[in-house]
PDB file of N, CA and C in Angstrom:
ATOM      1  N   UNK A   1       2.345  75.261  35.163  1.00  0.00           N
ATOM      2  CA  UNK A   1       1.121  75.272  34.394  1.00  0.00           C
ATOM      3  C   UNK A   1       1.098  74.099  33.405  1.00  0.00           C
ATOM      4  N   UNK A   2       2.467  73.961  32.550  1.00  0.00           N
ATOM      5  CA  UNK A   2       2.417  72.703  31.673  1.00  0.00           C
ATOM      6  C   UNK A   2       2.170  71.775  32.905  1.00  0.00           C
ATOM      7  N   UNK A   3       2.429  71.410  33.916  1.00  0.00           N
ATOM      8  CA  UNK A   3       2.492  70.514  34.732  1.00  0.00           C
ATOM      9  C   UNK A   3       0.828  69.726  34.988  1.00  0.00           C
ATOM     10  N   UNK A   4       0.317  70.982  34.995  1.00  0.00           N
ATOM     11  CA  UNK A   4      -1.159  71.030  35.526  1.00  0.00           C
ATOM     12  C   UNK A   4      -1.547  70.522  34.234  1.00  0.00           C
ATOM     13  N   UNK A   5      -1.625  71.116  33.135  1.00  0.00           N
ATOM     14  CA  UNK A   5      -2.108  70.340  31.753  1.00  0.00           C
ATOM     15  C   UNK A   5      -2.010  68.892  31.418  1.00  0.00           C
ATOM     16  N   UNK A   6      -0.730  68.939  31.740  1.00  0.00           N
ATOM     17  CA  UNK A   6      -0.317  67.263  31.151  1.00  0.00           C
ATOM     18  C   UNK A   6      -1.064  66.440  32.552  1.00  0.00           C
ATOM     19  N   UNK A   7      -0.817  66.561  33.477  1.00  0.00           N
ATOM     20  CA  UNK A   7      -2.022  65.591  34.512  1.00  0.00           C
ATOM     21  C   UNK A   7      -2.941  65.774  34.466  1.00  0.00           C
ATOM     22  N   UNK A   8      -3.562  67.011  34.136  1.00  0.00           N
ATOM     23  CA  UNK A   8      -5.458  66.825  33.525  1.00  0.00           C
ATOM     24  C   UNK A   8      -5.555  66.374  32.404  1.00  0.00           C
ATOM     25  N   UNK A   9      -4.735  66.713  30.961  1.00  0.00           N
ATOM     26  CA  UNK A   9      -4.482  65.441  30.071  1.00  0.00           C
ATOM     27  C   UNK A   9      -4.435  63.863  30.811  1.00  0.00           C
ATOM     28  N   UNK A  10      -3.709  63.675  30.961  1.00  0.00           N
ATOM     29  CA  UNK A  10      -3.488  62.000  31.779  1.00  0.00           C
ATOM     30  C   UNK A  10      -4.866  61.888  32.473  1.00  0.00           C
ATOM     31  N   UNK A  11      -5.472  62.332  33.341  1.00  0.00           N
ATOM     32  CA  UNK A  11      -6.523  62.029  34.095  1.00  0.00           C
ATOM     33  C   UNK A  11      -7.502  61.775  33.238  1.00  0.00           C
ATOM     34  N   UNK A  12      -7.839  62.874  32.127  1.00  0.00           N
ATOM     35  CA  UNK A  12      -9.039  62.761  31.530  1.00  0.00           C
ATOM     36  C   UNK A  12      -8.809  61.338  30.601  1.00  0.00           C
ATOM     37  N   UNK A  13      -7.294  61.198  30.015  1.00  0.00           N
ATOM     38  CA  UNK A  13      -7.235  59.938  29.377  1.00  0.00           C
ATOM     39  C   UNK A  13      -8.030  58.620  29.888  1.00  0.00           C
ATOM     40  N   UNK A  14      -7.024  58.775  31.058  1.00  0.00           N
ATOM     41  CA  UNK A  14      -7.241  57.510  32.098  1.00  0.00           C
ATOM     42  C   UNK A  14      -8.950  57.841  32.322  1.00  0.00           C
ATOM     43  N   UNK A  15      -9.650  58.300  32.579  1.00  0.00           N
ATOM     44  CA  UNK A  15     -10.844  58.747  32.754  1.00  0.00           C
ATOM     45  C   UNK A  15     -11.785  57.839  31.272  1.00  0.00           C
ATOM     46  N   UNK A  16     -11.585  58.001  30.734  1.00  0.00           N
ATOM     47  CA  UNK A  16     -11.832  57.797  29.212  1.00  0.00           C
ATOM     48  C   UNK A  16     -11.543  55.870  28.902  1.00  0.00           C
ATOM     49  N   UNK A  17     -10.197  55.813  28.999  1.00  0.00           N
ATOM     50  CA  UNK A  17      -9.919  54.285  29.291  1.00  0.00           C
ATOM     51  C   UNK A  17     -10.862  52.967  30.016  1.00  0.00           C
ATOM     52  N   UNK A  18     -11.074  53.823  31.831  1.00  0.00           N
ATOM     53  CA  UNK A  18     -11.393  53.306  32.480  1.00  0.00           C
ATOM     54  C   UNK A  18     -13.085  53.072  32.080  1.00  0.00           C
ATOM     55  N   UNK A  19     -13.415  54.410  31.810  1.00  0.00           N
ATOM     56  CA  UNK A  19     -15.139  54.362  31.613  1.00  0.00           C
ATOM     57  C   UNK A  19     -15.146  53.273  29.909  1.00  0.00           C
ATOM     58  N   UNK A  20     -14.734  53.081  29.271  1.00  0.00           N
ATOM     59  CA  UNK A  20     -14.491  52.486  28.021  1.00  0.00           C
ATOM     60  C   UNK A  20     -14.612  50.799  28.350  1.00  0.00           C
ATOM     61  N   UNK A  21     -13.329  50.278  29.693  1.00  0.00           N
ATOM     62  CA  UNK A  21     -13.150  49.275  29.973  1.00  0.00           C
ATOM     63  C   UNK A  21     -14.423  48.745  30.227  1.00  0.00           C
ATOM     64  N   UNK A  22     -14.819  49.383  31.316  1.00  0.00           N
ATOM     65  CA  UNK A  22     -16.198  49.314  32.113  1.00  0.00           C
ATOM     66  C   UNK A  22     -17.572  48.734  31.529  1.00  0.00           C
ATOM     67  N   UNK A  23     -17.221  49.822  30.193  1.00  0.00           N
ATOM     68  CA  UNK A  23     -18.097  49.624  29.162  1.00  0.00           C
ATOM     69  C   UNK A  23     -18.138  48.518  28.673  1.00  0.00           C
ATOM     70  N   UNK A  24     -17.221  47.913  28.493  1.00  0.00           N
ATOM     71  CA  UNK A  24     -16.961  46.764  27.278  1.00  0.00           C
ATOM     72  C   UNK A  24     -17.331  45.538  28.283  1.00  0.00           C
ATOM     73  N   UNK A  25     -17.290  45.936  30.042  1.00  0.00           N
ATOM     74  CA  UNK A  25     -17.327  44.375  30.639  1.00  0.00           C
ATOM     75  C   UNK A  25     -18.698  44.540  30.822  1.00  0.00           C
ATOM     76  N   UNK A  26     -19.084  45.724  31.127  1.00  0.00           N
ATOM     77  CA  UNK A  26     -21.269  45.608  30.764  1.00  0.00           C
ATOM     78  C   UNK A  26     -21.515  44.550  30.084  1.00  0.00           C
ATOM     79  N   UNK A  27     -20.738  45.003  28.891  1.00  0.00           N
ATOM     80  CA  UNK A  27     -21.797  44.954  27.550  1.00  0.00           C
ATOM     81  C   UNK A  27     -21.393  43.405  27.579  1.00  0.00           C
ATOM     82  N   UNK A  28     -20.332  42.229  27.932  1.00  0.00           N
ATOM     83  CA  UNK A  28     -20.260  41.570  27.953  1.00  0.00           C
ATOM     84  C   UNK A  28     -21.050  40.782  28.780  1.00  0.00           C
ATOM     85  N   UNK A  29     -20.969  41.064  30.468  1.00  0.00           N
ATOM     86  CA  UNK A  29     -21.777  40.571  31.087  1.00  0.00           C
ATOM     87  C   UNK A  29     -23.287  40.023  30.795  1.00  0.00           C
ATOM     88  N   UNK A  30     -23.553  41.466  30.021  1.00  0.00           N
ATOM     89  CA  UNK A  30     -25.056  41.305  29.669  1.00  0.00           C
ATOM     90  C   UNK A  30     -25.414  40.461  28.382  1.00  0.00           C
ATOM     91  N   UNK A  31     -24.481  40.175  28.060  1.00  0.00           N
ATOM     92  CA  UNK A  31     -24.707  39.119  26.880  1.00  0.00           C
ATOM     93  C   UNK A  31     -24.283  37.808  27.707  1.00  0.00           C
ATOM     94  N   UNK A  32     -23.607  37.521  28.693  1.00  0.00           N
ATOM     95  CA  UNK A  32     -23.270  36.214  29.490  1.00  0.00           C
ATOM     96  C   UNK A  32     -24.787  36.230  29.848  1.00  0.00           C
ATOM     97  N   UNK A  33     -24.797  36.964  30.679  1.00  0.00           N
ATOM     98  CA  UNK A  33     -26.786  36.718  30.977  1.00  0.00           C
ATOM     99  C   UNK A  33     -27.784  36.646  30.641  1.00  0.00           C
ATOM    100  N   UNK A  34     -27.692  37.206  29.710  1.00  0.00           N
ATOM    101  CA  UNK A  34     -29.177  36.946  28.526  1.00  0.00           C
ATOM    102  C   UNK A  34     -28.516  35.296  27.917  1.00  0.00           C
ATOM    103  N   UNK A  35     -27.444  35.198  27.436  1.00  0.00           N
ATOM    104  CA  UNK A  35     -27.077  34.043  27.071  1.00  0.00           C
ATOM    105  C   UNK A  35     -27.542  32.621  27.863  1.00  0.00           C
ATOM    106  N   UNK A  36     -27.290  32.649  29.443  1.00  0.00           N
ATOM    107  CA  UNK A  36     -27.406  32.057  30.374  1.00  0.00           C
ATOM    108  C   UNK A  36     -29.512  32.023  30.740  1.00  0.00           C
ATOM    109  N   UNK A  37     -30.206  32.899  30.737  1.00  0.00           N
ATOM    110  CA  UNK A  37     -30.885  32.624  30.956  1.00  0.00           C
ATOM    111  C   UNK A  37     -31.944  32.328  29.581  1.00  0.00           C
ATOM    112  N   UNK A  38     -31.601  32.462  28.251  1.00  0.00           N
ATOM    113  CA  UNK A  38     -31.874  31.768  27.254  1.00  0.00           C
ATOM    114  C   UNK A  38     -31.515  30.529  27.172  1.00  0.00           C
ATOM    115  N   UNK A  39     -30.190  29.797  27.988  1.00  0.00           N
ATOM    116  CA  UNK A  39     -30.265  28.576  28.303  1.00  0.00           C
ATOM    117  C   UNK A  39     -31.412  28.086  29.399  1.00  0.00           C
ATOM    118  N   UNK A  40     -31.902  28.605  30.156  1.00  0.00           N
ATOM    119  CA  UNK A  40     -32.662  28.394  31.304  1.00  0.00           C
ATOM    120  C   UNK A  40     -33.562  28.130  30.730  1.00  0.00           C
ATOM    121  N   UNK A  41     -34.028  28.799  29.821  1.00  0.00           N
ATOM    122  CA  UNK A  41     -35.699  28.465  28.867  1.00  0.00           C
ATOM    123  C   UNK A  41     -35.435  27.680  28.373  1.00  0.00           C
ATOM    124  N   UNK A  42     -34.677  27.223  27.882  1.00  0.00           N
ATOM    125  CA  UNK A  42     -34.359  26.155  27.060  1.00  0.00           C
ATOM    126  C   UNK A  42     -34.727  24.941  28.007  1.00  0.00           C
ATOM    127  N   UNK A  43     -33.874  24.908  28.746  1.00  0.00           N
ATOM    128  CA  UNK A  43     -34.142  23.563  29.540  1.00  0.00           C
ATOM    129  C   UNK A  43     -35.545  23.791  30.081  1.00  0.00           C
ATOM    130  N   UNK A  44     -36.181  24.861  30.790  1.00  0.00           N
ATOM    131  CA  UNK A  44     -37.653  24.729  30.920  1.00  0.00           C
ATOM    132  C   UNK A  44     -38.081  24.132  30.312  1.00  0.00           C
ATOM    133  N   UNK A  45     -38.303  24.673  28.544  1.00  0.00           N
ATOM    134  CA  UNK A  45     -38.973  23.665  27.848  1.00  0.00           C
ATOM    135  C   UNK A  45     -38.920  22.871  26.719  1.00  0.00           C
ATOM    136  N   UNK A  46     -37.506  22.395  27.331  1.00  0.00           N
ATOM    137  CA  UNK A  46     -37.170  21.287  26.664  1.00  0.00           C
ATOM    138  C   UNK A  46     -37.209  19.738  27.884  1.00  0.00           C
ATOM    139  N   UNK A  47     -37.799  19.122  27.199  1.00  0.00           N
ATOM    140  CA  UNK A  47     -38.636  17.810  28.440  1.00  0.00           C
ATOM    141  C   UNK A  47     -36.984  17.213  29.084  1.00  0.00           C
ATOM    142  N   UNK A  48     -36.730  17.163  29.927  1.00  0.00           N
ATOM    143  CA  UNK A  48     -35.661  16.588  31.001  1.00  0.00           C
ATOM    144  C   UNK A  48     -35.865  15.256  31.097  1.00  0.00           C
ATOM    145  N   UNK A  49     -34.787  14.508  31.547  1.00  0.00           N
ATOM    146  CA  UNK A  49     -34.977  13.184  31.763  1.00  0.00           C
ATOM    147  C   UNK A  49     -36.243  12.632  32.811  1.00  0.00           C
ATOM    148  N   UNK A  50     -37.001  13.398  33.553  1.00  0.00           N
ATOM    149  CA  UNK A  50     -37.441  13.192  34.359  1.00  0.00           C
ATOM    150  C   UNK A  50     -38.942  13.834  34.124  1.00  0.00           C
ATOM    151  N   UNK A  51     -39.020  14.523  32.526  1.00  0.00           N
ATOM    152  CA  UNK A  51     -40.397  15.250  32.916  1.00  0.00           C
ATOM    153  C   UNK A  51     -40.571  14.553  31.197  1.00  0.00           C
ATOM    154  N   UNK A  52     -40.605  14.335  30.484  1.00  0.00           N
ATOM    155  CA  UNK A  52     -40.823  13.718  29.203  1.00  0.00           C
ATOM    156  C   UNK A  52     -41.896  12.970  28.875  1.00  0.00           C
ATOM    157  N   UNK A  53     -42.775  13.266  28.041  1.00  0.00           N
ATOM    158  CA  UNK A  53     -44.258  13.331  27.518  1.00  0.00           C
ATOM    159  C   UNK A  53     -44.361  12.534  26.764  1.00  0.00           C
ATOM    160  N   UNK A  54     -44.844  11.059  26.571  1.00  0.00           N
ATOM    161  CA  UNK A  54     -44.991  10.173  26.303  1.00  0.00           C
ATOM    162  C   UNK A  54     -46.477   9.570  25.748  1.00  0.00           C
ATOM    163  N   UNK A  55     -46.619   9.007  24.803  1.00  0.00           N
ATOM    164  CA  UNK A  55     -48.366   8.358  24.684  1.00  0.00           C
ATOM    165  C   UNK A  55     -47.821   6.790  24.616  1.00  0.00           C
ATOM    166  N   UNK A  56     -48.301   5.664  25.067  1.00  0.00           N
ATOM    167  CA  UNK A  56     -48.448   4.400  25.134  1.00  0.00           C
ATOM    168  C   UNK A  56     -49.418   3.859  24.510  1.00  0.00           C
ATOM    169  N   UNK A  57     -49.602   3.524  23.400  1.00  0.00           N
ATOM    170  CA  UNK A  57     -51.132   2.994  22.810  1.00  0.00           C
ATOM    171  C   UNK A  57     -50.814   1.763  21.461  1.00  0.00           C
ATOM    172  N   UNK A  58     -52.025   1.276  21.470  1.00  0.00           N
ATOM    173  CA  UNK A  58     -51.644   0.377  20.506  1.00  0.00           C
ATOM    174  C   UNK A  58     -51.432   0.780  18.800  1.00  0.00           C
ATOM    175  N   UNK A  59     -50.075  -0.174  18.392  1.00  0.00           N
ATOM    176  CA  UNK A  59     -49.860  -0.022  17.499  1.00  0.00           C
ATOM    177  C   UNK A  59     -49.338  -1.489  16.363  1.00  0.00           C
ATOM    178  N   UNK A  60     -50.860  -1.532  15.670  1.00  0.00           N
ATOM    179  CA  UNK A  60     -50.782  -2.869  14.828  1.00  0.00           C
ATOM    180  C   UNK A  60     -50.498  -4.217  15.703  1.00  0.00           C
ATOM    181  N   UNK A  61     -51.674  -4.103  16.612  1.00  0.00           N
ATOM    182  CA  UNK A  61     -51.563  -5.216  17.785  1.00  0.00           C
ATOM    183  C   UNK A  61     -50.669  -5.593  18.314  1.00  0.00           C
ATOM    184  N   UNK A  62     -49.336  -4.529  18.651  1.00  0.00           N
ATOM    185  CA  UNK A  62     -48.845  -3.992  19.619  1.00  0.00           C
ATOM    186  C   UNK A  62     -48.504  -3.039  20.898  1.00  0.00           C
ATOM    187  N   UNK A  63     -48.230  -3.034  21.931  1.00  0.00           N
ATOM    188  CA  UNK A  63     -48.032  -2.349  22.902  1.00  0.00           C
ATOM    189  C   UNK A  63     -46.780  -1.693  22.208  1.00  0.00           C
ATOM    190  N   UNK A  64     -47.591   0.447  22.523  1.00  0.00           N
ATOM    191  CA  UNK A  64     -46.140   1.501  21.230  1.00  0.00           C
ATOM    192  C   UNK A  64     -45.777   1.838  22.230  1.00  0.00           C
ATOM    193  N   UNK A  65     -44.552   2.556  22.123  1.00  0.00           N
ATOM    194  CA  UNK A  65     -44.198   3.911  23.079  1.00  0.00           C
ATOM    195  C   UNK A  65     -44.106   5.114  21.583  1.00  0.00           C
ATOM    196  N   UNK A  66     -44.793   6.356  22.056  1.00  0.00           N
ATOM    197  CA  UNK A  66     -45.282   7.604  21.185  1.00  0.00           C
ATOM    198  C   UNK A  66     -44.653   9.034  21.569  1.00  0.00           C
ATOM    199  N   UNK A  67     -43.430   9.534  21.045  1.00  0.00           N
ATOM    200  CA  UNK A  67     -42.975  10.837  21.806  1.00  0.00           C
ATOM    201  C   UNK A  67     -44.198  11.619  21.435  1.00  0.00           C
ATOM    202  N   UNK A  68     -44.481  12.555  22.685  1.00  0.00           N
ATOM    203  CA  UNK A  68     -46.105  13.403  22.263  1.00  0.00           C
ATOM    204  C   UNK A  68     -45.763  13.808  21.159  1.00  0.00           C
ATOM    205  N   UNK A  69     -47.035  13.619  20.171  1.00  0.00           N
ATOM    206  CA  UNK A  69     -47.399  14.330  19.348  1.00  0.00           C
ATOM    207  C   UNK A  69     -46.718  13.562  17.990  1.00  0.00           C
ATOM    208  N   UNK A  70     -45.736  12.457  18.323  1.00  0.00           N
ATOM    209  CA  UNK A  70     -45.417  12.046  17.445  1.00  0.00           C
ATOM    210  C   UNK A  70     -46.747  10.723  16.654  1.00  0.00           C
ATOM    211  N   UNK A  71     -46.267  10.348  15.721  1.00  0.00           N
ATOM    212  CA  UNK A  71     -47.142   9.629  14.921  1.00  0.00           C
ATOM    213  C   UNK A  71     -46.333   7.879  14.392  1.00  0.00           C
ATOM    214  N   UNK A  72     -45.172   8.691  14.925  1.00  0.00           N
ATOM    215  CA  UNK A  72     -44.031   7.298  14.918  1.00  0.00           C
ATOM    216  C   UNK A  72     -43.102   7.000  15.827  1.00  0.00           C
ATOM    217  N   UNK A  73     -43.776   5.496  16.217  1.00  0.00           N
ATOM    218  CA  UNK A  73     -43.045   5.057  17.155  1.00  0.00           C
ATOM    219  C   UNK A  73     -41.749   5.202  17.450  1.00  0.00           C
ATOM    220  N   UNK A  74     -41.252   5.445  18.909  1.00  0.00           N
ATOM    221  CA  UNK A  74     -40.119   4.814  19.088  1.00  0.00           C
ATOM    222  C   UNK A  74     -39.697   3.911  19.759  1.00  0.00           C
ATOM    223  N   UNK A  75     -40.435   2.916  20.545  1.00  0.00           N
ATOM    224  CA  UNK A  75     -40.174   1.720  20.807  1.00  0.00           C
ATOM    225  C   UNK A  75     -41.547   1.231  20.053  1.00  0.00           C
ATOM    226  N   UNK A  76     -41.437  -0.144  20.181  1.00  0.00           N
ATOM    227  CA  UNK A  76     -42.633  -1.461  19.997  1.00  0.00           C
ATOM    228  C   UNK A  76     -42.372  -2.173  20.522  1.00  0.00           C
ATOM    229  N   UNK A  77     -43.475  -2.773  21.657  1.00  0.00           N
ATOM    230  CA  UNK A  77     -43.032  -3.809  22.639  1.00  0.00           C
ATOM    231  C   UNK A  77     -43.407  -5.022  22.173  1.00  0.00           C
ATOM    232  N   UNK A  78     -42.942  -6.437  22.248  1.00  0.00           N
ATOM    233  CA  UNK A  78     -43.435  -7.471  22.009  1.00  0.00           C
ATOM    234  C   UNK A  78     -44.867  -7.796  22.331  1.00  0.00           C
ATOM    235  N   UNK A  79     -45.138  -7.433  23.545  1.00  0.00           N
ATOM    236  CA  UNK A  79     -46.758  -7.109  23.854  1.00  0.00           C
ATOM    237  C   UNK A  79     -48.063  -7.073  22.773  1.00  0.00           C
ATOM    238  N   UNK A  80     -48.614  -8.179  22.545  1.00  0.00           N
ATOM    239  CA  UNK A  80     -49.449  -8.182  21.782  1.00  0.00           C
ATOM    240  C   UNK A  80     -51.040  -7.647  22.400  1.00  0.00           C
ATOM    241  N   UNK A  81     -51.453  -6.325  21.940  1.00  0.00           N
ATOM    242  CA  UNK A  81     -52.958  -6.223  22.325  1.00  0.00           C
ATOM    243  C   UNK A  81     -53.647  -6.912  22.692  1.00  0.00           C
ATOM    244  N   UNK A  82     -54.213  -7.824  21.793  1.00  0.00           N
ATOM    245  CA  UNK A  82     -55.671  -8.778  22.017  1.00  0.00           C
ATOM    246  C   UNK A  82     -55.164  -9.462  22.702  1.00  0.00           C
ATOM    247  N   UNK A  83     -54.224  -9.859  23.705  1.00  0.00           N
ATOM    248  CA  UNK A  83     -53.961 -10.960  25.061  1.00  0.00           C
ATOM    249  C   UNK A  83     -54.084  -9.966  26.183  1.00  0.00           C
ATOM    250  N   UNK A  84     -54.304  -8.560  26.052  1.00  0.00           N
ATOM    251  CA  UNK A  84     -54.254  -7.889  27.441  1.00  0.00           C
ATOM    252  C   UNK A  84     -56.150  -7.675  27.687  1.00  0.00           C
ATOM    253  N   UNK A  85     -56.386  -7.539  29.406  1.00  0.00           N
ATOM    254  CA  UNK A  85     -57.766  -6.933  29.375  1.00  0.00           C
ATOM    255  C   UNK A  85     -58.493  -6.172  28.265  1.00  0.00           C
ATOM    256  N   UNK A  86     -59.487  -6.346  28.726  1.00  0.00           N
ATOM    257  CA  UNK A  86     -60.261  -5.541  27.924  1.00  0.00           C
ATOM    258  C   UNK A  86     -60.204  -3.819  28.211  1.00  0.00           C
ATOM    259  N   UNK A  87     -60.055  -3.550  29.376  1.00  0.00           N
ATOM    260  CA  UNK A  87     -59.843  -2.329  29.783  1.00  0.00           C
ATOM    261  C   UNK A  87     -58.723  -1.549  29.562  1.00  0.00           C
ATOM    262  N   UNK A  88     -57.603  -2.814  29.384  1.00  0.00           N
ATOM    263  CA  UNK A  88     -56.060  -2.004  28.906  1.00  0.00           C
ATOM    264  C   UNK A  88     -56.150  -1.695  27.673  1.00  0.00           C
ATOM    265  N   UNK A  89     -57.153  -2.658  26.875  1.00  0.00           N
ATOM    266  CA  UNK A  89     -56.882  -2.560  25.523  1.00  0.00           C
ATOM    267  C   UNK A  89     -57.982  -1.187  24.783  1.00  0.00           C
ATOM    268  N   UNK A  90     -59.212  -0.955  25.536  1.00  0.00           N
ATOM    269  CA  UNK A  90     -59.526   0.338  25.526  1.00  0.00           C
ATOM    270  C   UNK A  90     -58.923   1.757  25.692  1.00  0.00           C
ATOM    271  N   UNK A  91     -58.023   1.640  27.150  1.00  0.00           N
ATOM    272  CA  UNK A  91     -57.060   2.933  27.382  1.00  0.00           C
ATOM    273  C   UNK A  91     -55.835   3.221  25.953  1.00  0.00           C
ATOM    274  N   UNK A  92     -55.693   1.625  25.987  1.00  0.00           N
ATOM    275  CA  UNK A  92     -54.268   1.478  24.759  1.00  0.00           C
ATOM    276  C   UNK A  92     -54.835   2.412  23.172  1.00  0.00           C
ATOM    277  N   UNK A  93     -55.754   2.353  23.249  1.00  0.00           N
ATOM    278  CA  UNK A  93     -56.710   2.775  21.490  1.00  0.00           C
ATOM    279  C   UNK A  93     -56.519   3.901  22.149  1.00  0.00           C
ATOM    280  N   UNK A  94     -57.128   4.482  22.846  1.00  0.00           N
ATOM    281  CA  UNK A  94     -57.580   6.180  23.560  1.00  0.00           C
ATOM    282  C   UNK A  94     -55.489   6.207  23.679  1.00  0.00           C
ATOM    283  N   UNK A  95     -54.937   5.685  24.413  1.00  0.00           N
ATOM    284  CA  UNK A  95     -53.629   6.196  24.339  1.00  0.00           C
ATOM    285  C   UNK A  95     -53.198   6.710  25.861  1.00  0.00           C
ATOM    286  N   UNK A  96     -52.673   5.973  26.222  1.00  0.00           N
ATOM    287  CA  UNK A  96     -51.897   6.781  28.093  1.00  0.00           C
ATOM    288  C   UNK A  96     -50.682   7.395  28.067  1.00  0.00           C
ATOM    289  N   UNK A  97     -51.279   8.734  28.619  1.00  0.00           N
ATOM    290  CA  UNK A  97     -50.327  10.081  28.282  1.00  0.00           C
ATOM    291  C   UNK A  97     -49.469   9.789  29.557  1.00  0.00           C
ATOM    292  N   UNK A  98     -47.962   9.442  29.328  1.00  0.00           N
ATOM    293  CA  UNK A  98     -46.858   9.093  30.140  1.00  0.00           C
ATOM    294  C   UNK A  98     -46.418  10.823  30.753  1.00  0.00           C
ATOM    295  N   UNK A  99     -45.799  10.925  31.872  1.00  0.00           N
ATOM    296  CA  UNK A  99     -44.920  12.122  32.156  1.00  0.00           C
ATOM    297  C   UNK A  99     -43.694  12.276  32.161  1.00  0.00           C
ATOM    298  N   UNK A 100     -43.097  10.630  32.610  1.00  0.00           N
ATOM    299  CA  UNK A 100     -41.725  10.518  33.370  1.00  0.00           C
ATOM    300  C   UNK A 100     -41.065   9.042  32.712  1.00  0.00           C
ATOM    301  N   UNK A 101     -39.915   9.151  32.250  1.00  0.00           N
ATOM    302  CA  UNK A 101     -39.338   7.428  32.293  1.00  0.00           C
ATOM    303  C   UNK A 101     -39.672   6.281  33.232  1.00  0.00           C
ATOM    304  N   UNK A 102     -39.835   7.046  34.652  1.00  0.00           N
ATOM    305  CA  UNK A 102     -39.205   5.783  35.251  1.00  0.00           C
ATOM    306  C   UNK A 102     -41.372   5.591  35.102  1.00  0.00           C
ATOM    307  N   UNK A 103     -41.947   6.580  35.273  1.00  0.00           N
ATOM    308  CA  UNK A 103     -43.919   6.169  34.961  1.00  0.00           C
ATOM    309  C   UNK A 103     -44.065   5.443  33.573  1.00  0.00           C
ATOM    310  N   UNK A 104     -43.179   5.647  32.294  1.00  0.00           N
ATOM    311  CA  UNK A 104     -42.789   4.829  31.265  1.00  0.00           C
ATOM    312  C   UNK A 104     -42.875   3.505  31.753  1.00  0.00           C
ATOM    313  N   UNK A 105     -41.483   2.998  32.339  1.00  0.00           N
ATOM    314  CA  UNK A 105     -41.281   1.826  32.531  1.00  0.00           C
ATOM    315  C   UNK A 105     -42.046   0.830  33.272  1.00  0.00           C
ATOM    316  N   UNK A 106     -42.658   1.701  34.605  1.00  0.00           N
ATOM    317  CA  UNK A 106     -43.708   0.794  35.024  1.00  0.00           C
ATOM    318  C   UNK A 106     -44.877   0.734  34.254  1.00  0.00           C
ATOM    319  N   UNK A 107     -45.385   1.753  34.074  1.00  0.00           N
ATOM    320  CA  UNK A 107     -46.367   1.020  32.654  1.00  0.00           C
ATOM    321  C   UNK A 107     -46.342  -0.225  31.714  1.00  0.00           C
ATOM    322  N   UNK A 108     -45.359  -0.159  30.781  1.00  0.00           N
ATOM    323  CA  UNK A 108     -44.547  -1.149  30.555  1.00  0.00           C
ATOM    324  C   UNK A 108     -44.625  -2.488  30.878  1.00  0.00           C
ATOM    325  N   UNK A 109     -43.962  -2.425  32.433  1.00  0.00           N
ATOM    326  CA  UNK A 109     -44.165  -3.835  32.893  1.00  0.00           C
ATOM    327  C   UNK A 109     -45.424  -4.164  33.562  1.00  0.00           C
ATOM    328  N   UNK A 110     -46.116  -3.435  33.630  1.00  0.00           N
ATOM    329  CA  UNK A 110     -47.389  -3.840  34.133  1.00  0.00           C
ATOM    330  C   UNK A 110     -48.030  -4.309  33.437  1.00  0.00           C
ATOM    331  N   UNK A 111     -47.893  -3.477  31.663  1.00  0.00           N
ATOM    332  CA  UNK A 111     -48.895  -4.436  30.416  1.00  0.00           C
ATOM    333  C   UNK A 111     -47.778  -5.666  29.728  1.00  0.00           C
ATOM    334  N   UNK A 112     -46.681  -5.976  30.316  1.00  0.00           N
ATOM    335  CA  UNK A 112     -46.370  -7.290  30.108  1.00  0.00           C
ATOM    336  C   UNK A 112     -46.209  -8.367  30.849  1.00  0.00           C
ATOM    337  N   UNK A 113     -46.885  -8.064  32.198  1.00  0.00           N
ATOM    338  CA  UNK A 113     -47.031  -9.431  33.155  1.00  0.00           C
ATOM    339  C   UNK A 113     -48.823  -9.566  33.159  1.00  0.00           C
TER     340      UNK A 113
END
């Protein structure tokens, strides 16, 4: 009878342990994953090398580069306005909403040749 006690003691221990362990790798997991896919949003919407939002417009009779929404440049091209068309230099005031670096760069060289 002690025999029977002390292994249903032990079982229920081990019982107790195991469901505990179990517990603790849930509760971890589920913080790896919420963790992981709070990184995922992140990079959604945070602009990637390849998706990055850009305005191009003139700034003090220069050709700017404008992170959206910004108000200060981060490049200035040597590109002086009043030597480009008349039509570039209209879009340049209104401002050309870029998507991508490499749509950056050809822009770029298109208003300096």
């Amino acid at each position: 009878m002690k025999k029977i006690k002390k292994s249903l003691k032990f079982s229920i221990i081990f019982l107790l342990f195991s469901l505990a362990f179990f517990l603790i790798i849930f509760i971890i997991s589920s913080k790896n994953i919420k963790n992981h896919q709070d990184e995922s949003h992140k990079e959604y919407n945070t602009p990637s090398e390849n998706s990055l939002s850009y305005i191009v417009k003139d700034f003090n009779g220069n050709v700017a580069v404008f992170d959206m929404g910004s108000e200060t440049p981060i490049q200035i091209t040597e590109v002086h306005t009043n030597n480009l068309p008349t039509s570039d230099q209209k879009m340049l005031q209104q401002g050309i909403i870029v998507k991508s670096r490499s749509e950056l760069h050809s822009i770029l060289e298109d208003l300096d040749n």
